[in-house]
Structures are given as C-alpha cells and as structure tokens.
PDB file of N, CA and C in Angstrom:
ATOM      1  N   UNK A   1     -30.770 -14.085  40.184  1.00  0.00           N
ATOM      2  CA  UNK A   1     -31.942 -13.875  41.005  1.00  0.00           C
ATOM      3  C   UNK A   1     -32.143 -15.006  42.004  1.00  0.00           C
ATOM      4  N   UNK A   2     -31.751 -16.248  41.925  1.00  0.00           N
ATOM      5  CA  UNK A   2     -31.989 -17.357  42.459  1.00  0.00           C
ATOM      6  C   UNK A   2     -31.014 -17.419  43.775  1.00  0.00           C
ATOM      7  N   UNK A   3     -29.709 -16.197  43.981  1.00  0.00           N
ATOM      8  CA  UNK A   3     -29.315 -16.231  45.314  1.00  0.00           C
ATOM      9  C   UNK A   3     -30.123 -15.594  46.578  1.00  0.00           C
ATOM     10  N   UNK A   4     -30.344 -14.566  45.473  1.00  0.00           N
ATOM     11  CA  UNK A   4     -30.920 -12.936  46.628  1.00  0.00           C
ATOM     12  C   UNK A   4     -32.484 -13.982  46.615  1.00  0.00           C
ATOM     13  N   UNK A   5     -33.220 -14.839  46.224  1.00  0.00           N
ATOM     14  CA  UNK A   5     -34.010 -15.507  46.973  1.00  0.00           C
ATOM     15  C   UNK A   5     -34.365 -16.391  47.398  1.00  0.00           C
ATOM     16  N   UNK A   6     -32.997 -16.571  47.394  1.00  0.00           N
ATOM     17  CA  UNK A   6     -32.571 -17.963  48.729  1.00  0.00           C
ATOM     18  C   UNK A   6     -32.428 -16.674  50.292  1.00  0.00           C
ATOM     19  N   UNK A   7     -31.217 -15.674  49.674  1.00  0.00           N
ATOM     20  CA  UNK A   7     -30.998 -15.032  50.965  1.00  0.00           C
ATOM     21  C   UNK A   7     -32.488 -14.189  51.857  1.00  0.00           C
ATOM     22  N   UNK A   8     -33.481 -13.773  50.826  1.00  0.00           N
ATOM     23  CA  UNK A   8     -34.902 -13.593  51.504  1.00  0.00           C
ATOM     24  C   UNK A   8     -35.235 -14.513  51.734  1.00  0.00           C
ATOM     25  N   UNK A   9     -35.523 -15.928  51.384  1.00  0.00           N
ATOM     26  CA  UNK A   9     -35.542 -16.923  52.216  1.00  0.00           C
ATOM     27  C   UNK A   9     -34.931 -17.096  53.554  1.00  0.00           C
ATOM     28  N   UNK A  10     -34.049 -16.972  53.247  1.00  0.00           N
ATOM     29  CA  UNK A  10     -33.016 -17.140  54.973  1.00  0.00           C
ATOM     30  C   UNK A  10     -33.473 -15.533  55.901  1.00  0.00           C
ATOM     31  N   UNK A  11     -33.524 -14.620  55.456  1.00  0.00           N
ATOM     32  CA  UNK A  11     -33.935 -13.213  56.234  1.00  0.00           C
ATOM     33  C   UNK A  11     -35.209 -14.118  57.059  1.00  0.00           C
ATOM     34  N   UNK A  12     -36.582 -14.406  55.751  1.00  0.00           N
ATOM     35  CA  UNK A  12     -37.234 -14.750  56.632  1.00  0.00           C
ATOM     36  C   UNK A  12     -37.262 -15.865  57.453  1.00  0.00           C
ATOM     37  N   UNK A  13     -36.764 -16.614  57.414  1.00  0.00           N
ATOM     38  CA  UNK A  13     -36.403 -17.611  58.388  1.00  0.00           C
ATOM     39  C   UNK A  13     -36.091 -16.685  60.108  1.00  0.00           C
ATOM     40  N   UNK A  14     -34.859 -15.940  59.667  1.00  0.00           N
ATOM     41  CA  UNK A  14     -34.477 -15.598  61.087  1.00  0.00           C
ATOM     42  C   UNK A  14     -35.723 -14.550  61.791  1.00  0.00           C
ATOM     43  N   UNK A  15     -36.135 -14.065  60.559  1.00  0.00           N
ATOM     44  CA  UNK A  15     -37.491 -13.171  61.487  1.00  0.00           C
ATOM     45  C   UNK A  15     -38.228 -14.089  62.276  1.00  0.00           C
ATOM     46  N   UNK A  16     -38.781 -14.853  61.847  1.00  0.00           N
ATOM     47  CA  UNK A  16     -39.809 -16.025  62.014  1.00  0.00           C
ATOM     48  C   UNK A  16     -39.451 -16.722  63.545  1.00  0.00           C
ATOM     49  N   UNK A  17     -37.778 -16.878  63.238  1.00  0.00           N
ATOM     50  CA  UNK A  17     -37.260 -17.689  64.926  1.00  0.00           C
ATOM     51  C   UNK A  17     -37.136 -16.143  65.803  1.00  0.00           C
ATOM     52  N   UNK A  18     -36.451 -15.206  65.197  1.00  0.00           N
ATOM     53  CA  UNK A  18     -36.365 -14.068  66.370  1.00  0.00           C
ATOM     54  C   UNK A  18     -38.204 -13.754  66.430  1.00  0.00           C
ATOM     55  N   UNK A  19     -39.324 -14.021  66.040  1.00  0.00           N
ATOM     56  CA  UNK A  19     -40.186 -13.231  66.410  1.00  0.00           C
ATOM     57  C   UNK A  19     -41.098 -14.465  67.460  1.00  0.00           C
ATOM     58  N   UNK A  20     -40.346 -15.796  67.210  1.00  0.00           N
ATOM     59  CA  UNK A  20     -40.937 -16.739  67.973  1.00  0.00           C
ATOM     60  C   UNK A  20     -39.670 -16.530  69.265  1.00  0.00           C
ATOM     61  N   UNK A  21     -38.175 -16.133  69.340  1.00  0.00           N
ATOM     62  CA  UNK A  21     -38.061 -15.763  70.767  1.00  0.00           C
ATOM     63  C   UNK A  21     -38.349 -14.567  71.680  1.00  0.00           C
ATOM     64  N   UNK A  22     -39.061 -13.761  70.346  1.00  0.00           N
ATOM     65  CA  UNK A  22     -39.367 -12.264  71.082  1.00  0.00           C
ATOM     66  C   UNK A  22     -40.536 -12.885  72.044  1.00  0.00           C
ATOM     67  N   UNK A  23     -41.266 -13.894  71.636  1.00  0.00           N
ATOM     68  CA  UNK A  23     -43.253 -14.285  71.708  1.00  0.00           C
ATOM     69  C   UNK A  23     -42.417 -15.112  73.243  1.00  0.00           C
ATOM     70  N   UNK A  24     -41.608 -15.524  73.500  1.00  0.00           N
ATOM     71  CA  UNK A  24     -41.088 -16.700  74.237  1.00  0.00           C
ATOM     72  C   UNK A  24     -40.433 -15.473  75.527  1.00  0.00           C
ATOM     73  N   UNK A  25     -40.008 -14.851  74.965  1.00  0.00           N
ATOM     74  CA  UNK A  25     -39.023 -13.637  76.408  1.00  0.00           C
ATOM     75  C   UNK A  25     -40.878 -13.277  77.097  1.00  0.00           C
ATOM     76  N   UNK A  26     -41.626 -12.558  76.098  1.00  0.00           N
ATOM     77  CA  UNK A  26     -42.923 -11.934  76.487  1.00  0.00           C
ATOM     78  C   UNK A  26     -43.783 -12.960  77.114  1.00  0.00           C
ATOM     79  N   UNK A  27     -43.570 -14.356  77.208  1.00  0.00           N
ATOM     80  CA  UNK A  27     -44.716 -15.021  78.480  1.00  0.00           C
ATOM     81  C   UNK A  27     -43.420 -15.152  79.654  1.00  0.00           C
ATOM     82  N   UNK A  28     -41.918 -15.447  79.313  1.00  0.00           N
ATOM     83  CA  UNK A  28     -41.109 -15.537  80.712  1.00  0.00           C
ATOM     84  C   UNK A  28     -41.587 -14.198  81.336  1.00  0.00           C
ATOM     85  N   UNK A  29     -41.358 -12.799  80.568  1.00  0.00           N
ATOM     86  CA  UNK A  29     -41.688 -11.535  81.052  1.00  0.00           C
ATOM     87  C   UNK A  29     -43.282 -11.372  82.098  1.00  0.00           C
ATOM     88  N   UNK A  30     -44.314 -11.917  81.341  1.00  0.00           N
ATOM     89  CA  UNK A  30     -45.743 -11.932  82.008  1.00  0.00           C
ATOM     90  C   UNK A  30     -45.251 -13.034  83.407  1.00  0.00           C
ATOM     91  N   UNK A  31     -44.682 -13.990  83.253  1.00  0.00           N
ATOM     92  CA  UNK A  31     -44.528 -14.938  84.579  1.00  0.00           C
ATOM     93  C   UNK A  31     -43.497 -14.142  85.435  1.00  0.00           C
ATOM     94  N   UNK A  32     -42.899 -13.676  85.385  1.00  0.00           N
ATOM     95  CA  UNK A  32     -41.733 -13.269  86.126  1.00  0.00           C
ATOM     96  C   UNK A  32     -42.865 -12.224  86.803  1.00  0.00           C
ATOM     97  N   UNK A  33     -43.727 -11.343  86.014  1.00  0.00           N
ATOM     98  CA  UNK A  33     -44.491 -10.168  86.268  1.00  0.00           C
ATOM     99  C   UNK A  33     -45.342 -10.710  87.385  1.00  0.00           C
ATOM    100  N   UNK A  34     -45.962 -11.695  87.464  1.00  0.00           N
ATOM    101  CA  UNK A  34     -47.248 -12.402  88.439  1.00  0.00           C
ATOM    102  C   UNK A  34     -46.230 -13.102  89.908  1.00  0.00           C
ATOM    103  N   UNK A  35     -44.978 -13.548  89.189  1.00  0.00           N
ATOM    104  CA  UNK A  35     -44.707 -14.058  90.448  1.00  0.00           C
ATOM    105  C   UNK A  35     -43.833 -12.430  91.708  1.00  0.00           C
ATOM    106  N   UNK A  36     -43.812 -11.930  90.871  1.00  0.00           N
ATOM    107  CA  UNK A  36     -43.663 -10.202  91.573  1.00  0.00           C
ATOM    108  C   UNK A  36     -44.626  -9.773  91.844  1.00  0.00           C
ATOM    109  N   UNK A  37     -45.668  -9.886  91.918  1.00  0.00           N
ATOM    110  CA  UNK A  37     -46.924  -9.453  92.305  1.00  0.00           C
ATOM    111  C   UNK A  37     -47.384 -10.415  93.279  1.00  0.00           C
ATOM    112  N   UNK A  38     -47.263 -11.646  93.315  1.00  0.00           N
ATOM    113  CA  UNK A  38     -47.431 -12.646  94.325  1.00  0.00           C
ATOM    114  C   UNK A  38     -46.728 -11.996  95.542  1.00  0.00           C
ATOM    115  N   UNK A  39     -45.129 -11.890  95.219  1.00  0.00           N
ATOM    116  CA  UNK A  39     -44.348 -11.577  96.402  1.00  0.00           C
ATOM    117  C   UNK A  39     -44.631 -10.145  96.869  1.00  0.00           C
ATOM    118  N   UNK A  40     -45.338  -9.245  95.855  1.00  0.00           N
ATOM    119  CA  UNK A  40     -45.650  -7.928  96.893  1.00  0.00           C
ATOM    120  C   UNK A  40     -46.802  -8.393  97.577  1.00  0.00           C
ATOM    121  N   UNK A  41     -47.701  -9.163  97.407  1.00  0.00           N
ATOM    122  CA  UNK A  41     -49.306  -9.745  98.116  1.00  0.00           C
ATOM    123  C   UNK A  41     -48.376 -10.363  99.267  1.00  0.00           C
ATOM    124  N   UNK A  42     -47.478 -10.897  99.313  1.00  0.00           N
ATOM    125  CA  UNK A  42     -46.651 -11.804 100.392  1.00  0.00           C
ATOM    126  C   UNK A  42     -46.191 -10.425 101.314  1.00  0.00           C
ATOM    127  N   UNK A  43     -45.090  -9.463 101.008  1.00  0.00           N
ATOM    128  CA  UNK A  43     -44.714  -8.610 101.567  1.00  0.00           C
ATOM    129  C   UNK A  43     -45.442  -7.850 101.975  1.00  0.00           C
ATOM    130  N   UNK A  44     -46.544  -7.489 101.644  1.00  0.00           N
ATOM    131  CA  UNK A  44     -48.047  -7.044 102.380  1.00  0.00           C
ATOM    132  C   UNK A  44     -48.410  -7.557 103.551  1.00  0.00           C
ATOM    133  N   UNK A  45     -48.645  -9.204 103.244  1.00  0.00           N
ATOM    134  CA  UNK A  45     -49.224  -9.592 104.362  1.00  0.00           C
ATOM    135  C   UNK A  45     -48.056  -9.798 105.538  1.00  0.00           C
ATOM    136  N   UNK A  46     -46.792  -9.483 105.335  1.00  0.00           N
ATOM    137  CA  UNK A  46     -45.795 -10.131 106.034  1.00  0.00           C
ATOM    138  C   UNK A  46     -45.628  -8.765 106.871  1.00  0.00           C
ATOM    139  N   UNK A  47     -45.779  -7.364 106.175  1.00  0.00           N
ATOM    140  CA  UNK A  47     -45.729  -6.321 106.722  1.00  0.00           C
ATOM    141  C   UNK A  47     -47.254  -6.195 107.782  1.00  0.00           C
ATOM    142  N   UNK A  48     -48.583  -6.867 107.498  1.00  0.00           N
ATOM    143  CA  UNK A  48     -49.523  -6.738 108.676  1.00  0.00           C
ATOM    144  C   UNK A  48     -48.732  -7.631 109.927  1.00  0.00           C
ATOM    145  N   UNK A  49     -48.604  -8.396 109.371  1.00  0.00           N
ATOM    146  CA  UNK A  49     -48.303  -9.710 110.869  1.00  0.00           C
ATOM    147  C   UNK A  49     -47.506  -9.115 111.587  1.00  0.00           C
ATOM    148  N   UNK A  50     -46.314  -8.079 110.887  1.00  0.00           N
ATOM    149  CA  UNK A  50     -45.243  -7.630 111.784  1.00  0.00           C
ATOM    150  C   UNK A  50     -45.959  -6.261 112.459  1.00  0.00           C
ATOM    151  N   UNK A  51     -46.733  -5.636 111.753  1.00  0.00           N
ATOM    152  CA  UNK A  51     -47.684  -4.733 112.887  1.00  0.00           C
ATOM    153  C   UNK A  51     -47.870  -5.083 113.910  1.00  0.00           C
ATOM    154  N   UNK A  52     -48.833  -6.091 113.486  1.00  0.00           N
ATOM    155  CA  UNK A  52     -49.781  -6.833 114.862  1.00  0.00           C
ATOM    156  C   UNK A  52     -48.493  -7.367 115.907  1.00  0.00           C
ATOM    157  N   UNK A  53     -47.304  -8.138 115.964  1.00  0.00           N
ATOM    158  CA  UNK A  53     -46.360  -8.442 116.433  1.00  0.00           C
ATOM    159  C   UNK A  53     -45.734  -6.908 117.073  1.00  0.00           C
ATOM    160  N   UNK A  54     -45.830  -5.926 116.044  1.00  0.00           N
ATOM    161  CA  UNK A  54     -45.330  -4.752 116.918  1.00  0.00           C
ATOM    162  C   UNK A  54     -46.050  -3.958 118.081  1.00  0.00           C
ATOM    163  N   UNK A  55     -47.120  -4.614 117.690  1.00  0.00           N
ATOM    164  CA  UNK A  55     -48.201  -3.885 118.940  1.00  0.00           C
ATOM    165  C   UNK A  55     -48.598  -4.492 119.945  1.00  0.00           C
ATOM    166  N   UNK A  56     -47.955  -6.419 119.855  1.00  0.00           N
ATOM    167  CA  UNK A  56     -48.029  -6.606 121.200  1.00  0.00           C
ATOM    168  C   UNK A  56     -47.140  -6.287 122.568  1.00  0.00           C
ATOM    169  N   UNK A  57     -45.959  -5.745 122.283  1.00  0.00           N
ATOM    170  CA  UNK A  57     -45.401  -5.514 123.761  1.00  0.00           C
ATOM    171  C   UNK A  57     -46.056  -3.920 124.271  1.00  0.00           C
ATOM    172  N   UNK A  58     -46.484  -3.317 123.384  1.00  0.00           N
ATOM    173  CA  UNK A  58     -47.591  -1.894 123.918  1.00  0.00           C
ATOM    174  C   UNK A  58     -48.818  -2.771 124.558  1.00  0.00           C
ATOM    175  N   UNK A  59     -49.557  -3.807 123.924  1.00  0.00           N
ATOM    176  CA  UNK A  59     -50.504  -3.863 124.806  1.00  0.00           C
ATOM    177  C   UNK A  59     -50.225  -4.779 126.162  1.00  0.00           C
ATOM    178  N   UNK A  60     -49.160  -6.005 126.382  1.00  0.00           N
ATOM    179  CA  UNK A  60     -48.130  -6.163 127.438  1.00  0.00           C
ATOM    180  C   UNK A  60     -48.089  -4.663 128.389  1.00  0.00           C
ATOM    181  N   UNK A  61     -47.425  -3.825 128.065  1.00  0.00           N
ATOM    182  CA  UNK A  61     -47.255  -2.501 128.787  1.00  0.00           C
ATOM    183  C   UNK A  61     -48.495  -1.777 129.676  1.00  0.00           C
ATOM    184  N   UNK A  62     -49.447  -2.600 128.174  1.00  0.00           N
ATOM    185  CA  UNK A  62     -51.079  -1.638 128.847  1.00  0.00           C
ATOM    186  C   UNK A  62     -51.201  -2.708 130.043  1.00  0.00           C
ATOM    187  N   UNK A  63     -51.344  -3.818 129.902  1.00  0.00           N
ATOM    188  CA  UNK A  63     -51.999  -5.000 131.000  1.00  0.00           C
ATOM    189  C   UNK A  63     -51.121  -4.545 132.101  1.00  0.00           C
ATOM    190  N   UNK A  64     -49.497  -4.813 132.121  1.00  0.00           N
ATOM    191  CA  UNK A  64     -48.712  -4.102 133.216  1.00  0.00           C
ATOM    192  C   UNK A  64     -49.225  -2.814 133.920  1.00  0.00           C
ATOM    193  N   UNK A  65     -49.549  -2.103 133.184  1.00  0.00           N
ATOM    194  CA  UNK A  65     -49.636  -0.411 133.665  1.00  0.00           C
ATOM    195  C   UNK A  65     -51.218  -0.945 134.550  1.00  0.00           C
ATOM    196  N   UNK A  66     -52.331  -1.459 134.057  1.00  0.00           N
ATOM    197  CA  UNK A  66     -53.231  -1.778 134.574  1.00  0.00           C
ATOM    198  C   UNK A  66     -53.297  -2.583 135.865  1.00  0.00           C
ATOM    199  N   UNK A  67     -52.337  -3.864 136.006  1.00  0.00           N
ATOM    200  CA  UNK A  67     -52.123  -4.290 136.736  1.00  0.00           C
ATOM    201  C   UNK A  67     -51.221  -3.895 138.279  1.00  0.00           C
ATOM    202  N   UNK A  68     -50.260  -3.144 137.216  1.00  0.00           N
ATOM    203  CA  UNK A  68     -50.019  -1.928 138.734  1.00  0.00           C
ATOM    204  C   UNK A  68     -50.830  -0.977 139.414  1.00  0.00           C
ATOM    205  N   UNK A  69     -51.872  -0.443 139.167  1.00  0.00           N
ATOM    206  CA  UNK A  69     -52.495   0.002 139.567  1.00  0.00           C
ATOM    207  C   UNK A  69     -53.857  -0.417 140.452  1.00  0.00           C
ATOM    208  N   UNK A  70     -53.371  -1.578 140.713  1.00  0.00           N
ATOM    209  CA  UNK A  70     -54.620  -2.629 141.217  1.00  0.00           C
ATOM    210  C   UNK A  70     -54.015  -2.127 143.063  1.00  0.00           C
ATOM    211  N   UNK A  71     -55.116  -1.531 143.715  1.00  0.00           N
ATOM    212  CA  UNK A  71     -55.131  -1.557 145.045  1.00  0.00           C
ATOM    213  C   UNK A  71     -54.433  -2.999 146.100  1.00  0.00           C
ATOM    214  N   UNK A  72     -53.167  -2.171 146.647  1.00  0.00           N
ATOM    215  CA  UNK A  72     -52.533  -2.617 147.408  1.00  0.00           C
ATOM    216  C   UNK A  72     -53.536  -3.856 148.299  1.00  0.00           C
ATOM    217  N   UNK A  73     -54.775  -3.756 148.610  1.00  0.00           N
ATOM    218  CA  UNK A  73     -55.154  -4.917 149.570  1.00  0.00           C
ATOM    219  C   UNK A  73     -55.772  -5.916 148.748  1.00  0.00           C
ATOM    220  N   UNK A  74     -55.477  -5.919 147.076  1.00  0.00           N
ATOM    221  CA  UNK A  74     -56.011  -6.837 146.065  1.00  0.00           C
ATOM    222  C   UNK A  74     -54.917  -7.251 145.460  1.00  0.00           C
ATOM    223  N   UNK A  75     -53.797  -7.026 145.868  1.00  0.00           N
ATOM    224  CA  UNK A  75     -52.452  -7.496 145.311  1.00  0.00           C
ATOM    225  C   UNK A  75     -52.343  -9.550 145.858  1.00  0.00           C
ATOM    226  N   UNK A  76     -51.863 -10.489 144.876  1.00  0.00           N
ATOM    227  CA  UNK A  76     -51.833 -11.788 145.816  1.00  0.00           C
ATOM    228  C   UNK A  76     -50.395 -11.714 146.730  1.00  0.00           C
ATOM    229  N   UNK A  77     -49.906 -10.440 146.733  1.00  0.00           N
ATOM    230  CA  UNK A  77     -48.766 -10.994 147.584  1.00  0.00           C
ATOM    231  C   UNK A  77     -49.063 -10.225 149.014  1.00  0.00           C
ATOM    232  N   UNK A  78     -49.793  -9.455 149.315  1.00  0.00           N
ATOM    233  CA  UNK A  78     -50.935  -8.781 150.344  1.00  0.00           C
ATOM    234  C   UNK A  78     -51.247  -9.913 150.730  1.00  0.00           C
ATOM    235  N   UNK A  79     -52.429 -10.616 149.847  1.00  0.00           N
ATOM    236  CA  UNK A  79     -53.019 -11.849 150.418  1.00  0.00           C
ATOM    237  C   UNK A  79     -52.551 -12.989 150.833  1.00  0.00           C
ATOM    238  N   UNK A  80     -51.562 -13.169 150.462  1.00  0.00           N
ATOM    239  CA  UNK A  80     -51.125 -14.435 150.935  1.00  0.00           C
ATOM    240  C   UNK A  80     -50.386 -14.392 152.246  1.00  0.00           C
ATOM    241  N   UNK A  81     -50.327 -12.965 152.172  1.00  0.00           N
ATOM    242  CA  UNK A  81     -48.907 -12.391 153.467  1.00  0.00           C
ATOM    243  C   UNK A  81     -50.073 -12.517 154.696  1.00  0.00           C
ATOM    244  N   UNK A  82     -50.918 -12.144 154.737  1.00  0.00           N
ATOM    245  CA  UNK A  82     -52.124 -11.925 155.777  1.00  0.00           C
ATOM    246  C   UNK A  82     -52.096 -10.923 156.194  1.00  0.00           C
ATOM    247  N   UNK A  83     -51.566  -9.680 155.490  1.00  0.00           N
ATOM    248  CA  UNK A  83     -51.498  -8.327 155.269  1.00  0.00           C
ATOM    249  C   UNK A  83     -52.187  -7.627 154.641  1.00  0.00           C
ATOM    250  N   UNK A  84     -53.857  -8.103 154.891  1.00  0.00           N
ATOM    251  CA  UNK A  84     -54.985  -7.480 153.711  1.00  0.00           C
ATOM    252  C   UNK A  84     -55.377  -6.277 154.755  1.00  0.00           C
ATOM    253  N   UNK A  85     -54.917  -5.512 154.050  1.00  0.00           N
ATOM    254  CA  UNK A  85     -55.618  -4.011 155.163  1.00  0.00           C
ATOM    255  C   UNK A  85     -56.868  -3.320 154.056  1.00  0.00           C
ATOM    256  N   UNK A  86     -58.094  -4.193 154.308  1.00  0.00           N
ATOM    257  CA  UNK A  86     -59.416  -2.663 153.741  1.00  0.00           C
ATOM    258  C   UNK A  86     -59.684  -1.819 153.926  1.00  0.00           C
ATOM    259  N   UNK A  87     -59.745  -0.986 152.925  1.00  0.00           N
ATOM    260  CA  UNK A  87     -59.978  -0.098 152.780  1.00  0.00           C
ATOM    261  C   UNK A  87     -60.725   0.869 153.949  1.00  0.00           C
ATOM    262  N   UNK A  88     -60.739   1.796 154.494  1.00  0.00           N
ATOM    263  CA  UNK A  88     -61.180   2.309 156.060  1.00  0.00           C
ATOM    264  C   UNK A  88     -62.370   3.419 155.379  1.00  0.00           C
ATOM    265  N   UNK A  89     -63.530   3.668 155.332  1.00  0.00           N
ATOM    266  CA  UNK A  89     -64.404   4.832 155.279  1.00  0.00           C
ATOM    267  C   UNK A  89     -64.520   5.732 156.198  1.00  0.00           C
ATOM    268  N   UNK A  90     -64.251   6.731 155.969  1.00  0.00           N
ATOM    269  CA  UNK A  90     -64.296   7.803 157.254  1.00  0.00           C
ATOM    270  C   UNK A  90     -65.546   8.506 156.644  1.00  0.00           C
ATOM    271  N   UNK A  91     -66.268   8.110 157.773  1.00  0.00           N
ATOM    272  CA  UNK A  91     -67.442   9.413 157.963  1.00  0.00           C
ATOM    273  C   UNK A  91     -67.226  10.552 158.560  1.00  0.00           C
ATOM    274  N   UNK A  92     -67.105  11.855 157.820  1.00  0.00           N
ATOM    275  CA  UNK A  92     -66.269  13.080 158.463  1.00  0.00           C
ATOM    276  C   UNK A  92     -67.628  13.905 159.540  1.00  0.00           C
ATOM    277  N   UNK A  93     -68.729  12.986 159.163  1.00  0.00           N
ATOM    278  CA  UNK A  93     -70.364  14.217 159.797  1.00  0.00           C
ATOM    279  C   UNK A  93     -69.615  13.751 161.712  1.00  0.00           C
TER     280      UNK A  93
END
C-alpha cells in the first residue's frame, strides 16, 4: 500500500503544477486578449484618420471647382494684366 501512495502522492503533485500552468496560460490568454482589443481601438482610430485623409483631396477638388468659377474680371491674373473688363448692364427699356 505504501507505493500506490506515494504514486497518488506524485498524481497529485502533477495536478497541482498542471492546474497552476493551466491558471498561468489563462492570465497570458486574458493579456494577449486586452492587448487585441487595444490594437482593434488603434485600428479604429487609424481607419478614422485615413477617412478624414481620404476626404481631403475631394474637398481640394471642391475649393478648385469653386475657384474656377470665380468671374473672369476677379481672377489676379486679369488684375494684374490691366485687363479688368466689368461687368457691362444692359438696360434693354
């Protein structure tokens, strides 16, 4: 009788260390878990910035499109030329 409880002795031993590396994988597991959740909060915000970055050459385009459309005798290269022709009102009465 004095082997078989030595050898339950030794069983529980190895439970005891495997249930203290099961306890040891399960906080690497919870840290590994938070720092993946950090990096999706990161890839979130990394995906707004690249929005906002994607929407500035549309609003570039808008200021352009606006700026072309600015009347020929308000252009500075009109003005500087001494080629400002205003605008003429015709009274048709």
């Amino acid at each position: 009788m004095g082997i078989l409880w030595e050898v339950r002795g030794v069983l529980w031993e190895v439970i005891g260390v495997l249930w203290e590396v099961i306890g040891v994988l399960w906080e690497v597991v919870g840290i590994l878990w938070e720092v993946v959740g950090i990096l999706w909060e990161v890839r979130g915000v990394l995906w707004e910035v690249i929005g906002v970055l994607w929407e500035v050459p549309n609003i570039l385009w808008e200021v352009v499109g606006v700026l072309w459309e600015v009347p020929p005798f308000l252009r500075e290269d009109a003005v500087l030329s001494n080629e400002v022709h205003y605008p003429v009102f015709v009274n048709w009465q």
